[in-house]
C-alpha atoms as a PDB file:
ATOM      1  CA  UNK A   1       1.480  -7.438   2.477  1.00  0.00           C
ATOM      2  CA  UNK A   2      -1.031  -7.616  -0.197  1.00  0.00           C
ATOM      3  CA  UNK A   3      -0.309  -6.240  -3.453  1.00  0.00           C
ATOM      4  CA  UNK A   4       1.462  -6.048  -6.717  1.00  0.00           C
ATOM      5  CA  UNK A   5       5.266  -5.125  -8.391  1.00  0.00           C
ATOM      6  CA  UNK A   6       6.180  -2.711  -5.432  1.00  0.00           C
ATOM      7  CA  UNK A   7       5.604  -5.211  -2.627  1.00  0.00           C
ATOM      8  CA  UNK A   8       6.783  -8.225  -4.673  1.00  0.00           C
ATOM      9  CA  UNK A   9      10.034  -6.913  -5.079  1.00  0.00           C
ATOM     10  CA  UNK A  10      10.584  -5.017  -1.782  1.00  0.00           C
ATOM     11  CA  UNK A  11      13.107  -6.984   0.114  1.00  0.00           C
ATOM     12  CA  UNK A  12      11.071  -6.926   3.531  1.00  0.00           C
ATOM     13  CA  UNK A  13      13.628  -8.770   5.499  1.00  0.00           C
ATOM     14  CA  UNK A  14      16.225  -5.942   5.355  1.00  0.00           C
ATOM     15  CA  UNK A  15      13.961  -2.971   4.563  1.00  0.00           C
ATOM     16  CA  UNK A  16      11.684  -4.278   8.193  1.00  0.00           C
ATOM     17  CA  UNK A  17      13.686  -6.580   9.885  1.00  0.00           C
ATOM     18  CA  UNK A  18      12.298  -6.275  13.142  1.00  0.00           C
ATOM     19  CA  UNK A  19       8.723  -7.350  11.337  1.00  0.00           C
ATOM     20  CA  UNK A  20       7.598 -10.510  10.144  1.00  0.00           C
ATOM     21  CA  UNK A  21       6.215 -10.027   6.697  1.00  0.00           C
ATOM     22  CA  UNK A  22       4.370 -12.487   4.271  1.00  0.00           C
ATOM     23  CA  UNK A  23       5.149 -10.869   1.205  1.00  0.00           C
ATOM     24  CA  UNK A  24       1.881 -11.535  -0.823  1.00  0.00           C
ATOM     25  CA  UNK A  25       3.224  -9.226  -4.027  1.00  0.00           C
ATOM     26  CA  UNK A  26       2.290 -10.311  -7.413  1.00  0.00           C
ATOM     27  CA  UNK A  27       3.612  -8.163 -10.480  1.00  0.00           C
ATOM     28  CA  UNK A  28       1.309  -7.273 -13.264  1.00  0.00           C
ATOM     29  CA  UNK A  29      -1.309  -7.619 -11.440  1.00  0.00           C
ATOM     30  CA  UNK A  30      -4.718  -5.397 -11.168  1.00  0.00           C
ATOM     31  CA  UNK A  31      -6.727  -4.430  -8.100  1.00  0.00           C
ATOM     32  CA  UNK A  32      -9.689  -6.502  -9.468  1.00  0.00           C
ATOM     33  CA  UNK A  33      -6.986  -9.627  -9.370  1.00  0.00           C
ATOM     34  CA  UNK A  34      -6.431  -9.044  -5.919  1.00  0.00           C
ATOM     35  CA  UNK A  35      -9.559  -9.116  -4.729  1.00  0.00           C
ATOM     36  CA  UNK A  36     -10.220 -12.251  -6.767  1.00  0.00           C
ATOM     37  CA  UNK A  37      -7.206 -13.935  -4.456  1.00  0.00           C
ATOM     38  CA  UNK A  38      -8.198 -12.427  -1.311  1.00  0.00           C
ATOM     39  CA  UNK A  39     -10.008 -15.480   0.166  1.00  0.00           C
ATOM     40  CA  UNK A  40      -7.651 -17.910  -0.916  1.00  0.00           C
ATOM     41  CA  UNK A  41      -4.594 -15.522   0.820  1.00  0.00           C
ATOM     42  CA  UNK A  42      -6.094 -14.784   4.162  1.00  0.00           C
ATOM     43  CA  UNK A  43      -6.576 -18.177   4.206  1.00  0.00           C
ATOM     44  CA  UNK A  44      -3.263 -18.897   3.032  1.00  0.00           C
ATOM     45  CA  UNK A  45      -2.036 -16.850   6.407  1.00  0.00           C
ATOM     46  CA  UNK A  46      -4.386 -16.911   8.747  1.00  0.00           C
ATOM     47  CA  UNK A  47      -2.782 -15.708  11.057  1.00  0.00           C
ATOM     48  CA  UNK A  48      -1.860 -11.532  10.690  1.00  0.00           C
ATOM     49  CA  UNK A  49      -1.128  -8.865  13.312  1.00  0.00           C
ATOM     50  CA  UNK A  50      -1.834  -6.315  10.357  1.00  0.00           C
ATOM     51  CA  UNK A  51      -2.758  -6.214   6.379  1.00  0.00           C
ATOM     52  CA  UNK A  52      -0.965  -3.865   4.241  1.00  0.00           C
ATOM     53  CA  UNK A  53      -2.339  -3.333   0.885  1.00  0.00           C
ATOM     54  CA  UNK A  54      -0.575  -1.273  -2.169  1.00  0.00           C
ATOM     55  CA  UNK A  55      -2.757  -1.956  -5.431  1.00  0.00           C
ATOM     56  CA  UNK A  56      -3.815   0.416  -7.961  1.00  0.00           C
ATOM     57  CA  UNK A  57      -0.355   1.165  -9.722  1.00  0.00           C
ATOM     58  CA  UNK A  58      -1.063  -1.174 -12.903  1.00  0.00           C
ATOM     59  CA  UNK A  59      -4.988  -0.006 -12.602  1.00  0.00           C
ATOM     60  CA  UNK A  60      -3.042   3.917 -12.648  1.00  0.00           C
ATOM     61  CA  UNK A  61      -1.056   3.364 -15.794  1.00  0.00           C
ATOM     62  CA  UNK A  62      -3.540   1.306 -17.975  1.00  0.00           C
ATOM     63  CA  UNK A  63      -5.854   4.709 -17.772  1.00  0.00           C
ATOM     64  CA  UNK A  64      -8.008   3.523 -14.870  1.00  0.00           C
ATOM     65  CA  UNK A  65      -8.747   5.741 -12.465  1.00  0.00           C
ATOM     66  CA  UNK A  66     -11.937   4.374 -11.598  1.00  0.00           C
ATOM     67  CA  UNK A  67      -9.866   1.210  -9.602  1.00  0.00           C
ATOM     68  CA  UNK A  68     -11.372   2.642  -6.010  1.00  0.00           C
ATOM     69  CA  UNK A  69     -14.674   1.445  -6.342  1.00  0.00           C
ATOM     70  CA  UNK A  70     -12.983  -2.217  -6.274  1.00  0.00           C
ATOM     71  CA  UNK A  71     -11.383  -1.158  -3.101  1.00  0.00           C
ATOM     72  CA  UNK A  72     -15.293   0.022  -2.011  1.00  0.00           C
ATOM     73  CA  UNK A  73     -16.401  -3.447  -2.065  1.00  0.00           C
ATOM     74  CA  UNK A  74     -12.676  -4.829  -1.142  1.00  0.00           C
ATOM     75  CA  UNK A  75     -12.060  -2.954   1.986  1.00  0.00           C
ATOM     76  CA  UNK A  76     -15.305  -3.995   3.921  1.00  0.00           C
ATOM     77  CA  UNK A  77     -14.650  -7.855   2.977  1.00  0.00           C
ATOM     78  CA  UNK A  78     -11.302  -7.737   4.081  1.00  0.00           C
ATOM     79  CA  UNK A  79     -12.834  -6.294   7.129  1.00  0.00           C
ATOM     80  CA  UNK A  80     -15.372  -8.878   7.900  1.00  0.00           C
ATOM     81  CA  UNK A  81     -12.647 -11.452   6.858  1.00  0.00           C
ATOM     82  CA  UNK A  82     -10.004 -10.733   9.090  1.00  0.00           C
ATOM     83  CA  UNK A  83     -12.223  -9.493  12.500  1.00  0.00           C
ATOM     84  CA  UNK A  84      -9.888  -6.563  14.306  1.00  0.00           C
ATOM     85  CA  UNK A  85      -6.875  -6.876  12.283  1.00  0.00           C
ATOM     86  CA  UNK A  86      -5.543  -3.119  11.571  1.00  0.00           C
ATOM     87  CA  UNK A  87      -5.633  -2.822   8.004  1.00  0.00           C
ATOM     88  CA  UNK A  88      -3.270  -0.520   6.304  1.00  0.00           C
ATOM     89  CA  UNK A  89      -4.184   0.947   2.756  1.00  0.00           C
ATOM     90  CA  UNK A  90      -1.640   2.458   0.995  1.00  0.00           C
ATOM     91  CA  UNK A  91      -1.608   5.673  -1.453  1.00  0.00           C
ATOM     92  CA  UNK A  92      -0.049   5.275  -5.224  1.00  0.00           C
ATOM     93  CA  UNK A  93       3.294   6.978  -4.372  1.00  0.00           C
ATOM     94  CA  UNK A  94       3.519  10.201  -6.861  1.00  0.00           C
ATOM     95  CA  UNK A  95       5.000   8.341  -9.912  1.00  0.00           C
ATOM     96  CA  UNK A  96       6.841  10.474 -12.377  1.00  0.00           C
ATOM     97  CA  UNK A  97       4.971   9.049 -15.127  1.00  0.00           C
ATOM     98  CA  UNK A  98       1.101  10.090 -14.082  1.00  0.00           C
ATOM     99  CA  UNK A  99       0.547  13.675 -13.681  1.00  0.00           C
ATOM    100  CA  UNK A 100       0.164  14.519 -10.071  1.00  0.00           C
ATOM    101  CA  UNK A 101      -3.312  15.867 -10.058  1.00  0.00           C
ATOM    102  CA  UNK A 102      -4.148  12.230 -11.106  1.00  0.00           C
ATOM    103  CA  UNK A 103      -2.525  10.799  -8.057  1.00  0.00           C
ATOM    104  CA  UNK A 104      -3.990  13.093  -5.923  1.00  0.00           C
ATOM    105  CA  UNK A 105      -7.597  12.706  -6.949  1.00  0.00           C
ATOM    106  CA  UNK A 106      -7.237   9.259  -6.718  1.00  0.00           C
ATOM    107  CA  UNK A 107      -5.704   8.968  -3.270  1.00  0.00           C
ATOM    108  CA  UNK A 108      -8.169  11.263  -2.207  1.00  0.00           C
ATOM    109  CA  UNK A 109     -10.667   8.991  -2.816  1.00  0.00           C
ATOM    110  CA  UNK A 110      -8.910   6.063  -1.010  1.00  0.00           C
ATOM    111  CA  UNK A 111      -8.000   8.120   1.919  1.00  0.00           C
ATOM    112  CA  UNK A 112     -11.733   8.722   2.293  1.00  0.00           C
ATOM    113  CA  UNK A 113     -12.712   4.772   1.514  1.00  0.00           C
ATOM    114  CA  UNK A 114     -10.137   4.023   4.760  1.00  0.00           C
ATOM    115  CA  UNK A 115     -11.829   6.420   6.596  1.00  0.00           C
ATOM    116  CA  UNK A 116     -15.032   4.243   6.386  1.00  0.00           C
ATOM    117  CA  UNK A 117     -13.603   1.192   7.161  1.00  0.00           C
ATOM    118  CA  UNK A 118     -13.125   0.435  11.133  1.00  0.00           C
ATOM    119  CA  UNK A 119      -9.711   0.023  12.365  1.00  0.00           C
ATOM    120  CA  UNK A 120      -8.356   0.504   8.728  1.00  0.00           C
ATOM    121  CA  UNK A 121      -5.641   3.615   8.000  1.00  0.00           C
ATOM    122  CA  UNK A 122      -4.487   5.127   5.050  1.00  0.00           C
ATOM    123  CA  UNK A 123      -1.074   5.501   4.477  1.00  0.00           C
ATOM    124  CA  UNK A 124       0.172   8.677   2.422  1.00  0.00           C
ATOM    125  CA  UNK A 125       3.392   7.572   0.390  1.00  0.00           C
ATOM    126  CA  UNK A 126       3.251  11.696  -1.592  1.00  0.00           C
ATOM    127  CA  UNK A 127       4.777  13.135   1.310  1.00  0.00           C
ATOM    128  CA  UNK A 128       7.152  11.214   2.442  1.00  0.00           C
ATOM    129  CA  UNK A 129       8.645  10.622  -1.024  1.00  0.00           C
ATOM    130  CA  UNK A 130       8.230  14.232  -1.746  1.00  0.00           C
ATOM    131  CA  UNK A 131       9.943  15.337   1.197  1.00  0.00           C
ATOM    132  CA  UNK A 132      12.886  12.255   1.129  1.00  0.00           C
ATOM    133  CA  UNK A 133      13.181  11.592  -2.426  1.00  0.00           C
ATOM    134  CA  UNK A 134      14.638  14.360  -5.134  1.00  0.00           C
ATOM    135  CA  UNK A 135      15.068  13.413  -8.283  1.00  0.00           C
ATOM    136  CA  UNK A 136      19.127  13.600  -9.051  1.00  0.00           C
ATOM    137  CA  UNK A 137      20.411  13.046  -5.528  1.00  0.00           C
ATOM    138  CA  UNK A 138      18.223  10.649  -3.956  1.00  0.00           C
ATOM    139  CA  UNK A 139      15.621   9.453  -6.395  1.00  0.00           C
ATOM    140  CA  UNK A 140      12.696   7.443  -5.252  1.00  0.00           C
ATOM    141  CA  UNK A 141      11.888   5.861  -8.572  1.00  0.00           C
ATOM    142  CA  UNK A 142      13.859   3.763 -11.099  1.00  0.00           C
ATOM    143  CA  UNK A 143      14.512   4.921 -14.671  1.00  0.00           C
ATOM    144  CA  UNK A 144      10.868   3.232 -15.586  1.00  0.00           C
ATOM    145  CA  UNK A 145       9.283   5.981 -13.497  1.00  0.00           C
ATOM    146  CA  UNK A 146       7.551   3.626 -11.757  1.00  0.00           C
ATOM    147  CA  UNK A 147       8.927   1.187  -9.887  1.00  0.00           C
ATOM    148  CA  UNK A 148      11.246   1.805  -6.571  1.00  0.00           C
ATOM    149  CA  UNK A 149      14.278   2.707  -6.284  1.00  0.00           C
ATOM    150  CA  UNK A 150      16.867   1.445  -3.131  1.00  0.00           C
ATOM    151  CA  UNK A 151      15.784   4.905  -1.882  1.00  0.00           C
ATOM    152  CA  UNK A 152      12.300   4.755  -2.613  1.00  0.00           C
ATOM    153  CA  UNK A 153      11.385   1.245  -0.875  1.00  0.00           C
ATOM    154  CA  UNK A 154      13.794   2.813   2.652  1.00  0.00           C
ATOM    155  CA  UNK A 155      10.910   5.754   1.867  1.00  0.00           C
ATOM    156  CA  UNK A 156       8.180   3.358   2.049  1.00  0.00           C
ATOM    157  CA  UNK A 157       9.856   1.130   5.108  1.00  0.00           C
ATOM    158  CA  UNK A 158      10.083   3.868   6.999  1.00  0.00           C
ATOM    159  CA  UNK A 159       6.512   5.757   6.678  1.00  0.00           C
ATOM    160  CA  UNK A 160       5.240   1.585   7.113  1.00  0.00           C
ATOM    161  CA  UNK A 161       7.269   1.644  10.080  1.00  0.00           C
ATOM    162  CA  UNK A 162       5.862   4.801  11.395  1.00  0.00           C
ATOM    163  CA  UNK A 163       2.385   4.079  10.510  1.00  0.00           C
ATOM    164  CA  UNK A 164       2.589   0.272  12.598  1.00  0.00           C
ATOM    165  CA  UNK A 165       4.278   2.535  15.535  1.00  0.00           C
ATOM    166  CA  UNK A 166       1.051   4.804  15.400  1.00  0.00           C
ATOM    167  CA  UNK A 167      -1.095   1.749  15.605  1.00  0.00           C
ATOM    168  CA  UNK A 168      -0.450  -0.105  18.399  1.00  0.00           C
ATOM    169  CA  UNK A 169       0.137   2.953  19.891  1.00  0.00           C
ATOM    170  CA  UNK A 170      -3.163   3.888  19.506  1.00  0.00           C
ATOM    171  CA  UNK A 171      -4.322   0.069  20.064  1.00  0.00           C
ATOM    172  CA  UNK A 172      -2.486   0.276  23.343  1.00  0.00           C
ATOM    173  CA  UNK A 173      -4.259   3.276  24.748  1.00  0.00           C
ATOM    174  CA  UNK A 174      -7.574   1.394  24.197  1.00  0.00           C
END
């Protein structure tokens, strides 16, 4: 798992503990800082079944919404990088703090960079918290509006889970 705050601080081994993850999470950090490490973390792990990647929430809240070209030019190295490996891009999860129309436009726009990308799927995180996560009895976000709450990373396990499950699946039929 590739990506900043949220998948630093997700505690993988209980949220997915019939998965092996490598949690690659680095807080603070931008899109274009990721794929300055790329290289050095594929080859850090060279060894994947599948690549998760959630970047774009720092890019979101510094006023960039232009972070998905990186992810134009990311996306297609990642995929010469790591051959066949299912790659699994993650939406910005629909932070109280940035005005959904935001979110959507910009998830938009990565659903249809995944699109482009062979054997790469985008995983929508808006509808699963929207439908799992309400804001005084189960609340997906901490107090920060940002980051995850205990409910909002079981959210995100679960819709990972889900999306691996439709995968192989798939990969299986071949």
């Amino acid at each position: 798992m590739l990506g900043d705050s949220l998948v630093e601080w997700g505690d993988w081994e209980v949220l997915l503990p019939e998965i092996t993850v490598t949690n690659r999470g680095r807080a603070g950090e931008f899109l274009f800082e990721l794929s300055s490490r790329l290289n050095d973390e594929l080859a850090a792990s060279p060894r994947q079944d599948v690549i998760l990647l959630q970047s774009g929430t720092n890019d979101m809240l510094s006023g960039d919404a232009g972070f998905p070209n990186i992810y134009a030019t990311l996306l297609p190295r990642l995929r010469l990088m790591a051959d066949d490996c299912p790659i699994i891009l993650c939406s910005l999860a629909p932070m109280p703090i940035i005005p959904m129309p935001r979110i959507r436009a910009v998830n938009q726009k990565l659903q249809q960079l995944a699109t482009g990308v062979e054997n790469c799927f985008f995983l929508d995180l808006v509808g699963p918290f929207t439908e799992q996560c309400l804001p005084i009895t189960h609340p997906g976000f901490l107090n920060d509006q940002v980051h995850f709450s205990t409910r909002g990373y079981q959210v995100w396990a679960n819709a990972i889970r889900g999306c691996l499950q439709s995968i192989f699946s798939i990969a299986g039929n071949d």
